[in-house]
Protein backbone atom coordinates (compact mmCIF):
# COMPACT_ATOMS: atom_id res chain seq x y z
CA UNK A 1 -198.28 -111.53 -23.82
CA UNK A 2 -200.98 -112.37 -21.43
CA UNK A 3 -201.09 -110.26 -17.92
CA UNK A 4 -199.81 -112.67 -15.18
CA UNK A 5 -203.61 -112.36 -13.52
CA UNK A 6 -207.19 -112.55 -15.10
CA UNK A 7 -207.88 -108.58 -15.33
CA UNK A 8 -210.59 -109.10 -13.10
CA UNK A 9 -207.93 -109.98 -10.09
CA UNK A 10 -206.04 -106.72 -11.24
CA UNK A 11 -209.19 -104.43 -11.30
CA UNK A 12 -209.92 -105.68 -7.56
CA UNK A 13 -206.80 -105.20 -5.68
CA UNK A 14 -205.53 -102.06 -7.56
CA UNK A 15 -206.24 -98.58 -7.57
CA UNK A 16 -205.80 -95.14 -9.34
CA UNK A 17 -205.26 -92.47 -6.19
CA UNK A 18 -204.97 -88.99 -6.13
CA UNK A 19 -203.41 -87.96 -3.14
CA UNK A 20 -203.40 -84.03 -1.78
CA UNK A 21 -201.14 -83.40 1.06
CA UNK A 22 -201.93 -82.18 4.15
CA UNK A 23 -198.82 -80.36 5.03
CA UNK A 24 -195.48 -79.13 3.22
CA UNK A 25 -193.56 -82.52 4.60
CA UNK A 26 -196.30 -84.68 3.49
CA UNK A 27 -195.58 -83.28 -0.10
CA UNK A 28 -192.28 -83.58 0.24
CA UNK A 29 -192.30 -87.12 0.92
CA UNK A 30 -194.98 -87.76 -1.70
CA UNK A 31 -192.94 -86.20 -4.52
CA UNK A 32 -189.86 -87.89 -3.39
CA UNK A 33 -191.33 -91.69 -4.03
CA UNK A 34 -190.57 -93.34 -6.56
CA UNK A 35 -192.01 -95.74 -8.64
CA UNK A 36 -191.97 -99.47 -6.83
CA UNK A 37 -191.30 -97.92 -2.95
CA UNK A 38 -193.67 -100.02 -0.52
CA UNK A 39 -195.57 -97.16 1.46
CA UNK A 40 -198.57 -96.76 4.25
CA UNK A 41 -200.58 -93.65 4.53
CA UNK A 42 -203.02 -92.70 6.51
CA UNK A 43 -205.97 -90.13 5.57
CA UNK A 44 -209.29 -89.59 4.57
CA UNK A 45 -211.03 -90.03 1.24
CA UNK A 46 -212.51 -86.86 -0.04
CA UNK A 47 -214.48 -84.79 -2.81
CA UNK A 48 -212.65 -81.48 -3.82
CA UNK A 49 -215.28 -79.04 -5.56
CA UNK A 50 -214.29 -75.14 -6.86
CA UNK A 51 -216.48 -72.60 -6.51
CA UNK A 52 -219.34 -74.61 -7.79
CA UNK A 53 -217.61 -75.02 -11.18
CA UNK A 54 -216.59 -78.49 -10.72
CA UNK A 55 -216.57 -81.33 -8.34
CA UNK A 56 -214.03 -84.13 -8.24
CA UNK A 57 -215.28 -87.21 -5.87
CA UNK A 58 -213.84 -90.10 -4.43
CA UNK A 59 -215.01 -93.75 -5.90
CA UNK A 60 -216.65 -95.64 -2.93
CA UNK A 61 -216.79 -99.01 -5.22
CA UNK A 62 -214.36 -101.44 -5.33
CA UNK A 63 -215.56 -102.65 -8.92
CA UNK A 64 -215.70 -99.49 -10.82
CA UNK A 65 -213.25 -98.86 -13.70
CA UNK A 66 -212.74 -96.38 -16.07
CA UNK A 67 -213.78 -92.02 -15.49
CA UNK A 68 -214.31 -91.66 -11.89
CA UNK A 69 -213.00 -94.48 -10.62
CA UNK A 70 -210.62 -93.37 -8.44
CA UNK A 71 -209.83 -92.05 -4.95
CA UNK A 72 -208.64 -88.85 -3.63
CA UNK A 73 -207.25 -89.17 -0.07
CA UNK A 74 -206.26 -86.57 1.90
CA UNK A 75 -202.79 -87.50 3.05
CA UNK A 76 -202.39 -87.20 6.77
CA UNK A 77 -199.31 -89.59 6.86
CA UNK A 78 -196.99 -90.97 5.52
CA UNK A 79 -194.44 -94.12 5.84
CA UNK A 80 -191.86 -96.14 3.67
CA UNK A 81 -191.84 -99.61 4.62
C-alpha cells in the first residue's frame, strides 16, 4: 500500500530529533511520552562533540534525508497539548 502523501510531502514536514534534557524534570517528562502525545518544546538546536573523538551536529536543511539528517535540541521546555 501506497503512503497517504507523495514521500516528498513526508520528508518536508517531518523530522528525526534527538532531544537532551536540560534538567531532571525535563527528562522525566520526555521519557514519560508516549508515542502519538501532541507536545511543544522549546530549546536550542545544538552540536554535542567528546573530547575531540567525535562530533554529532544538528541538520540546518529542511531537505536532507538519510545520516545526519537530524536535529539535536536542547530541551529547555516542555508541554503536552
Amino acid at each position: 500500500m501506497p503512503p497517504p502523501l507523495p514521500l516528498p510531502i513526508i520528508f518536508a514536514h517531518s523530522s528525526n530529533m534527538h532531544m537532551i534534557p536540560a534538567n531532571e524534570e525535563i527528562k522525566e517528562r520526555l521519557l514519560s511520552l508516549r508515542q502519538g502525545a501532541i507536545i511543544e518544546l522549546k530549546g536550542f538546536l545544538v552540536g554535542v562533540q567528546m573530547g575531540g573523538q567525535w562530533v554529532w551536529g544538528s541538520s540546518l536543511s529542511r531537505t536532507d534525508t538519510g545520516n545526519w539528517a537530524c536535529e539535536i535540541v536542547w530541551v529547555n521546555e516542555l508541554s503536552v497539548l
